[in-house]
Protein backbone atom coordinates (compact mmCIF):
# COMPACT_ATOMS: atom_id res chain seq x y z
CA UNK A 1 0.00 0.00 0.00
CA UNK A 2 1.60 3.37 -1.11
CA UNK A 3 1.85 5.91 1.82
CA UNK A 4 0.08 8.50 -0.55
CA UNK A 5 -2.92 6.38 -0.03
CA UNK A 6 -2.68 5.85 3.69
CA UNK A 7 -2.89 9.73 3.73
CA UNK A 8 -6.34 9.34 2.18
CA UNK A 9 -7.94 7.32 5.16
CA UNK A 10 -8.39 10.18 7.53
CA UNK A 11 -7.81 14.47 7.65
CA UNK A 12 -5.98 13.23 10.72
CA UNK A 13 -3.58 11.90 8.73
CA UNK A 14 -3.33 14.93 5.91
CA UNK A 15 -0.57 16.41 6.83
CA UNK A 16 1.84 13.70 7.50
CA UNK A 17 5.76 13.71 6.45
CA UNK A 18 6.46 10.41 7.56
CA UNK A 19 4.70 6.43 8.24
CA UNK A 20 7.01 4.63 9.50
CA UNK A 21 6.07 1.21 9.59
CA UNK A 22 6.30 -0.89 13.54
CA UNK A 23 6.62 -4.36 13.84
CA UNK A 24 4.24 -5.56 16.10
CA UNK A 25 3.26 -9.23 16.91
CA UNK A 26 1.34 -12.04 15.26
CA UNK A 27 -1.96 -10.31 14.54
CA UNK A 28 -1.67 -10.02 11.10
CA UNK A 29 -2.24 -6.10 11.78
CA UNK A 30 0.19 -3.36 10.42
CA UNK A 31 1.24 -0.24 12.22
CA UNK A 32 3.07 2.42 11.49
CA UNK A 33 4.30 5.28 13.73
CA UNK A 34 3.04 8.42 11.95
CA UNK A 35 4.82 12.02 12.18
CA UNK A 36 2.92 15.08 11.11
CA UNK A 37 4.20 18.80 11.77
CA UNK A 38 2.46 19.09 15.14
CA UNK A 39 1.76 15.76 16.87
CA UNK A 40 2.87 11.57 16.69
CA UNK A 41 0.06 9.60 15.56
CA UNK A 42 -0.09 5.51 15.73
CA UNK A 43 -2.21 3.96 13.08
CA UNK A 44 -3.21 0.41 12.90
CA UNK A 45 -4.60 -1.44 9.83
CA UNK A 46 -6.57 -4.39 10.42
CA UNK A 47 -9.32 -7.25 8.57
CA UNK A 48 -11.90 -5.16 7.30
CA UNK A 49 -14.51 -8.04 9.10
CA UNK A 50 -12.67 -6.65 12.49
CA UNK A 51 -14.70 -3.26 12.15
CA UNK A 52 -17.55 -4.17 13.81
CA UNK A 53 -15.58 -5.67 16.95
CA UNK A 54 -12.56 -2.84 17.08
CA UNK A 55 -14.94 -0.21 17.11
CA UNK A 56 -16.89 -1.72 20.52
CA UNK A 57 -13.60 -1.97 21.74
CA UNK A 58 -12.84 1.87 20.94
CA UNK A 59 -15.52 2.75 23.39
CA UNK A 60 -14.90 0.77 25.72
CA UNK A 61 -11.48 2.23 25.82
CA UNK A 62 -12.56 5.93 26.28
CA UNK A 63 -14.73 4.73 28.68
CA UNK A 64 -10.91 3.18 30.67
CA UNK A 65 -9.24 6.48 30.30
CA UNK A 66 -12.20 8.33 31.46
CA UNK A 67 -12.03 5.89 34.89
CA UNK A 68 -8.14 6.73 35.16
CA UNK A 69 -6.18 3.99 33.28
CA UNK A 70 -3.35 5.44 31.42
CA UNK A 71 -4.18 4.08 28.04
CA UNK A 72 -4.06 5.61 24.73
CA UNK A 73 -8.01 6.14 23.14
CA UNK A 74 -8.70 5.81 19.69
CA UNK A 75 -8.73 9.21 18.05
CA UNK A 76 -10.70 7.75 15.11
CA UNK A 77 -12.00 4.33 13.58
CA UNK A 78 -13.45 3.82 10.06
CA UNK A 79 -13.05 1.56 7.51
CA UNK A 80 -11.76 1.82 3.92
CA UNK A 81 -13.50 -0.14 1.21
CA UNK A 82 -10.85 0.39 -1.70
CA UNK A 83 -7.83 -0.07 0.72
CA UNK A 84 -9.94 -3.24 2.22
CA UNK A 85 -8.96 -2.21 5.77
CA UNK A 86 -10.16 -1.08 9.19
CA UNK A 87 -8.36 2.10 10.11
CA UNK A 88 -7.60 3.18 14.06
CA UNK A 89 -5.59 6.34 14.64
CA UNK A 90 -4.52 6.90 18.27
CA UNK A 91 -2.00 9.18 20.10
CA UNK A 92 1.73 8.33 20.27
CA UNK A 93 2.85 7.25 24.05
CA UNK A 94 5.78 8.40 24.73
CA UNK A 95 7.86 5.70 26.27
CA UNK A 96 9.70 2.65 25.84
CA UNK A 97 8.68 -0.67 26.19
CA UNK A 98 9.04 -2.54 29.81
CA UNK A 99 10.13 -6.19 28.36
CA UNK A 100 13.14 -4.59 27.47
CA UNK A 101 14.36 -1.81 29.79
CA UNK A 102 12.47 -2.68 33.24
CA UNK A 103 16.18 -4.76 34.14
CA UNK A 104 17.81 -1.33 34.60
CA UNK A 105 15.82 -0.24 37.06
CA UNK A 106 16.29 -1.54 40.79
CA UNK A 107 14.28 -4.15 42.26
CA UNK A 108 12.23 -1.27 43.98
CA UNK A 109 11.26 0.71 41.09
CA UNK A 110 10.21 -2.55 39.38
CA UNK A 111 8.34 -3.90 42.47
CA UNK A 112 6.46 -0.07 42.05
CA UNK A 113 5.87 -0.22 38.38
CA UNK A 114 4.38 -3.50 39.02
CA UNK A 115 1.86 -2.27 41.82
CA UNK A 116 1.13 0.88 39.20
CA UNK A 117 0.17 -1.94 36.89
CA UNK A 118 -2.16 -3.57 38.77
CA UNK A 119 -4.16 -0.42 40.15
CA UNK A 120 -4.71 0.07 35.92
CA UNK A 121 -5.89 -3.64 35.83
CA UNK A 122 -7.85 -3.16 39.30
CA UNK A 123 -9.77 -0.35 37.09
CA UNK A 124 -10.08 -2.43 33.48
CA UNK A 125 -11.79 -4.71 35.72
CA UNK A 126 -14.35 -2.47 36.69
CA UNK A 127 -16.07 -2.58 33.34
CA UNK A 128 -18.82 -5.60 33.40
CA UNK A 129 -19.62 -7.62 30.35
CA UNK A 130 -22.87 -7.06 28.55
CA UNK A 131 -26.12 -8.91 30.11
CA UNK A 132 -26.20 -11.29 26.28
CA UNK A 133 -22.67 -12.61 27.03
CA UNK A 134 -22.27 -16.20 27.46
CA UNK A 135 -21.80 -17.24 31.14
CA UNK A 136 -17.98 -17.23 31.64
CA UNK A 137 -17.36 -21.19 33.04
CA UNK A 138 -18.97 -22.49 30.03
CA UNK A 139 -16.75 -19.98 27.55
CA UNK A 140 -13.45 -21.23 29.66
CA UNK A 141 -14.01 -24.75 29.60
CA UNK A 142 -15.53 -24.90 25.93
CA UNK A 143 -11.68 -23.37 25.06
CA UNK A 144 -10.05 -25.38 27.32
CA UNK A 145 -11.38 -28.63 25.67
CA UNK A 146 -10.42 -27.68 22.17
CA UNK A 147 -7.14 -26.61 22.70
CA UNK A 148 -6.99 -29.93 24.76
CA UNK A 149 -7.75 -31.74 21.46
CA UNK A 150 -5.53 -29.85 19.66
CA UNK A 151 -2.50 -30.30 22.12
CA UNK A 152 -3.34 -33.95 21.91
CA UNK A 153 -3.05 -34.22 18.46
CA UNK A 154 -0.31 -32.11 17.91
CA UNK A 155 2.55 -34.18 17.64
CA UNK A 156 4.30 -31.79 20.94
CA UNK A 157 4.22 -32.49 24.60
CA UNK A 158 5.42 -31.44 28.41
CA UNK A 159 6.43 -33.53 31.04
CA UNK A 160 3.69 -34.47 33.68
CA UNK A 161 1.20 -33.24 31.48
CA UNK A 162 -1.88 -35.54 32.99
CA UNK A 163 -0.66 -34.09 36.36
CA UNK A 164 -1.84 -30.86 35.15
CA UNK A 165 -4.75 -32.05 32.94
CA UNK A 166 -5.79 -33.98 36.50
CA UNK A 167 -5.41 -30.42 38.59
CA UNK A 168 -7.83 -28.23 36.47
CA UNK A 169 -10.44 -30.78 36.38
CA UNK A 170 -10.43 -31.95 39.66
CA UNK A 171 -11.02 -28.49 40.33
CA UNK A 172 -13.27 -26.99 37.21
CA UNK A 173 -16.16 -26.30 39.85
CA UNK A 174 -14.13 -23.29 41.09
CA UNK A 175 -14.51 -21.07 37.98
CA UNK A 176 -18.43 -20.92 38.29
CA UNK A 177 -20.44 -18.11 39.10
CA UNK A 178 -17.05 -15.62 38.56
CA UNK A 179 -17.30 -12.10 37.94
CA UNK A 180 -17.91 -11.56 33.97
CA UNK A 181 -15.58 -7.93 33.72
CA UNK A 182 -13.99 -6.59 30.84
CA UNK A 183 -10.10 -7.98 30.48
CA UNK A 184 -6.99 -7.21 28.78
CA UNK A 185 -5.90 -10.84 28.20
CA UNK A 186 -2.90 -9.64 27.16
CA UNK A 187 -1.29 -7.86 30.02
CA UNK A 188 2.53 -8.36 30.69
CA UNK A 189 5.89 -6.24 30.23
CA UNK A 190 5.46 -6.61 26.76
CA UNK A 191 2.26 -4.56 26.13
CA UNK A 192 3.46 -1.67 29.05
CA UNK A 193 5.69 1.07 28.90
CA UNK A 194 7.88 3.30 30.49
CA UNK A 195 9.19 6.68 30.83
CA UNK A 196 11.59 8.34 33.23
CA UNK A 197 11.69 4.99 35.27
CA UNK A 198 7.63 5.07 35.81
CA UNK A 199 5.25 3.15 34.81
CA UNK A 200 3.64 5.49 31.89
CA UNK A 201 0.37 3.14 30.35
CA UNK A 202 -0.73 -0.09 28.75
CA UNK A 203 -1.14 -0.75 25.08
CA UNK A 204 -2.68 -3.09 22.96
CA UNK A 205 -6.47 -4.31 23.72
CA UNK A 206 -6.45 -5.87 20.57
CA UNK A 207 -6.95 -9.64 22.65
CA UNK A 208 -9.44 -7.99 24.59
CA UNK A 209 -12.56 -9.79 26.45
CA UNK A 210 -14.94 -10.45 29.00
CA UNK A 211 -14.30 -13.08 31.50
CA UNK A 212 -13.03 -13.36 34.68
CA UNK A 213 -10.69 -10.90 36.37
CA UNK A 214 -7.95 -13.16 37.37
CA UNK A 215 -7.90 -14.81 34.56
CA UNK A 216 -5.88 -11.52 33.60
CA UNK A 217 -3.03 -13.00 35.44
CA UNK A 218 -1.92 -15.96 33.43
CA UNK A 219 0.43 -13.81 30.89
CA UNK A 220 2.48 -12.84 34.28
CA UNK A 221 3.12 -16.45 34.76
CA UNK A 222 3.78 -17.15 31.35
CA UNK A 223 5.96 -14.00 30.49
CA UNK A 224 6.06 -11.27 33.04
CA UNK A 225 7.45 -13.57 36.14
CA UNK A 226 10.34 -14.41 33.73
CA UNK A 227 11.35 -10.60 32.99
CA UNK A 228 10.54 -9.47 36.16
CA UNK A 229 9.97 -10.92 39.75
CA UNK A 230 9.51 -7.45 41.54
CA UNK A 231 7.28 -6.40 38.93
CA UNK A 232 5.46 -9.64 38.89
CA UNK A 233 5.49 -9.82 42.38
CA UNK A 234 4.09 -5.85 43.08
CA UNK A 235 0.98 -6.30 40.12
CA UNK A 236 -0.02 -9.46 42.48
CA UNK A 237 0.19 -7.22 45.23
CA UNK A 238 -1.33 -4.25 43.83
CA UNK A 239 -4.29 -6.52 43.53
CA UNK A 240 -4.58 -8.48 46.46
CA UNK A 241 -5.07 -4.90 48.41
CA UNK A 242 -7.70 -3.97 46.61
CA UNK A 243 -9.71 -7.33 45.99
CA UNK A 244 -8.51 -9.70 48.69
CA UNK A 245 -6.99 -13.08 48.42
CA UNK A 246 -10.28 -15.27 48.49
CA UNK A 247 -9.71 -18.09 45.70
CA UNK A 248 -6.89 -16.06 43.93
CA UNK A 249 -4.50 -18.46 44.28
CA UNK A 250 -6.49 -21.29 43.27
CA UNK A 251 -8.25 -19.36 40.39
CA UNK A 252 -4.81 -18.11 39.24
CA UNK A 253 -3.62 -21.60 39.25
CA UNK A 254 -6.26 -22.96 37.39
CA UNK A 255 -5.65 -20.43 34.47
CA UNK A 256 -1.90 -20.55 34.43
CA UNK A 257 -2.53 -24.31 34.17
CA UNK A 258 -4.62 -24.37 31.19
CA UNK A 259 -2.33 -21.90 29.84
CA UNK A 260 0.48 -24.84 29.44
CA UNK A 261 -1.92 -26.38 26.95
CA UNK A 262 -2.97 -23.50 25.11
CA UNK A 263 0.20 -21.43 25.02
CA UNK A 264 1.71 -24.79 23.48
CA UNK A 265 -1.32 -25.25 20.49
CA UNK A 266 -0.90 -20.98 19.60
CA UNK A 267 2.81 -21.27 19.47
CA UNK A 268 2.49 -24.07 16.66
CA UNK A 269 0.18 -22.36 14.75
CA UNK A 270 1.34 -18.42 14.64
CA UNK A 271 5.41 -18.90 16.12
CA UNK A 272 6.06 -22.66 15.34
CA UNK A 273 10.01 -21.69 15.39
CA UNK A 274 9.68 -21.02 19.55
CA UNK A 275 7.48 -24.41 20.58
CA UNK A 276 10.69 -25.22 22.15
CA UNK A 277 11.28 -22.02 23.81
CA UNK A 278 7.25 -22.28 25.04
CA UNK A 279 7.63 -26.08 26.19
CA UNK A 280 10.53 -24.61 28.34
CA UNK A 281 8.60 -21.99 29.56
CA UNK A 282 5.70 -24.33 30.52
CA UNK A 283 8.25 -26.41 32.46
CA UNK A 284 8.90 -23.41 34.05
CA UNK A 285 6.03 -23.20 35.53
CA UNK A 286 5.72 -26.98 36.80
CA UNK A 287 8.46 -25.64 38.96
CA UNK A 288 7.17 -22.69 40.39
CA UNK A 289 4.07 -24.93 40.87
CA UNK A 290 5.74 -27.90 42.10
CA UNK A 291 3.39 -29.96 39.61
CA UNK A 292 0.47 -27.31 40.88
CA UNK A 293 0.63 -29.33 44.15
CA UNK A 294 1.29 -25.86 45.56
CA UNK A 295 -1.52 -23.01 44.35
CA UNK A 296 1.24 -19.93 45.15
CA UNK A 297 4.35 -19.70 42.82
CA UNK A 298 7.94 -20.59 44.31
CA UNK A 299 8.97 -17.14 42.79
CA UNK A 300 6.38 -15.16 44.93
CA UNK A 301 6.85 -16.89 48.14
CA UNK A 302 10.54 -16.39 47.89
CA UNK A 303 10.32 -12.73 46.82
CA UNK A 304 8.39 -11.81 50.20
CA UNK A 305 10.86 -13.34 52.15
CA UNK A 306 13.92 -11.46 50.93
């Protein structure tokens, strides 16, 4: 697509000099970082069938920043029939990503980024889910099972894996009658950022959903925990003070468990050159787990009594 014509999707976009294009994960969507004589703009190009879907999730978004979560809004939203896009335009964040520069910082300042993270997730919580969405245990479990399938016909598997099948369903009963709230599902270091050694906002509700809070968590065991202890340590925390520990553990355990499976069946189809790196990762978390015969992560434990 020639710039010239990305110029045509929006007066927002009129007066720009530059699109430079941003690599950014395994959507299928393409960004660019746009510069125009007065401001930074982002704008993201996505299916054309997405339209309906982004645009709820615009709204939903102003609604966020209008409760205090530091999150960019969309400026605008529209769709292009001849470029065969969706179009979203929001401001430029100053800041750089937290998967890469929160090691600088000390184990303080990343414990206090962490708890900064969580009040924003405390308050993208607060949103509930429309009255016609499906009740949340049977949208869980219905996943679950097919990415079950697909694990057990894919050819790839992780040590003790029936220990872990046995776990969730042993205790499946606990994810009925959760709160249904708005969720990120895809909060970690990778989708917050930085500036002047603060935390300065989350990006990307792209993933975004309705489902159960703490199901919110399971990227911090999967990535976040790995980067970042403190920070992993201080969102949990963050949290905890706000919504108390009743079934967190468990319910947190439960998700980061089905997450072995699942994070296993997405890496083969949209990354197949990590599985290795993800089947490590899920070992990983046997560890912290001990098998899931323990509901609070080694890592957590031990960073509380440092």
């Amino acid at each position: 697509m020639k710039y010239e014509k990305l110029k045509q999707l929006s007066p927002l976009l009129r007066q720009a000099i530059s699109f430079q294009p941003i690599t950014s994960g395994f959507s299928g969507d393409r960004t660019f970082l746009v510069t125009t004589s007065s401001e930074k703009l982002v704008l993201k190009l996505s299916d054309i069938r997405k339209y309906a879907s982004l645009k709820r999730k615009a709204s939903v978004l102003q609604k966020l920043k209008d409760r205090g979560v530091l999150c960019s809004e969309v400026m605008e939203i529209g769709m292009s029939a001849e470029q065969s896009c969706t179009f979203r335009i929001f401001p430029f964040i100053e800041g750089e990503n937290a998967r890469a520069s929160i090691h600088r910082l000390t184990n303080e300042e990343q414990y206090e980024i962490g708890r900064r993270a969580g009040r924003d997730l405390s308050l993208i919580h607060t949103y509930h889910a429309p009255a016609h969405e499906a009740p949340w245990d049977e949208k869980v479990m219905a996943k679950h099972e097919r990415y079950i399938h697909a694990y057990q016909s894919s050819g790839v598997a992780f040590s003790h894996d029936q220990f872990v099948l046995d776990f969730i369903q042993s205790h499946a009963d606990a994810v009925k009658g959760r709160p249904h709230q708005f969720q990120h599902d895809d909060f970690h270091l990778g989708n917050i950022l930085l500036q002047g050694n603060q935390y300065a906002g989350v990006i990307d509700f792209d993933q975004s959903d309705f489902g159960d809070p703490i199901h919110d968590f399971y990227k911090l065991s999967l990535f976040s925990r790995e980067i970042s202890i403190p920070f992993s340590a201080g969102q949990v925390d963050h949290y905890l003070s706000k919504q108390g520990t009743n079934d967190f553990w468990l319910l947190f355990s439960i998700y980061t468990a089905m997450s072995c499976f699942s994070s296993i069946v997405w890496t083969l189809s949209y990354d197949p050159g990590h599985v290795k790196d993800m089947v490590n990762r899920v070992d990983r978390i046997l560890k912290d787990h001990k098998r899931f015969t323990q509901l609070q992560p080694v890592w957590y434990a031990d960073w509380h009594h440092l």
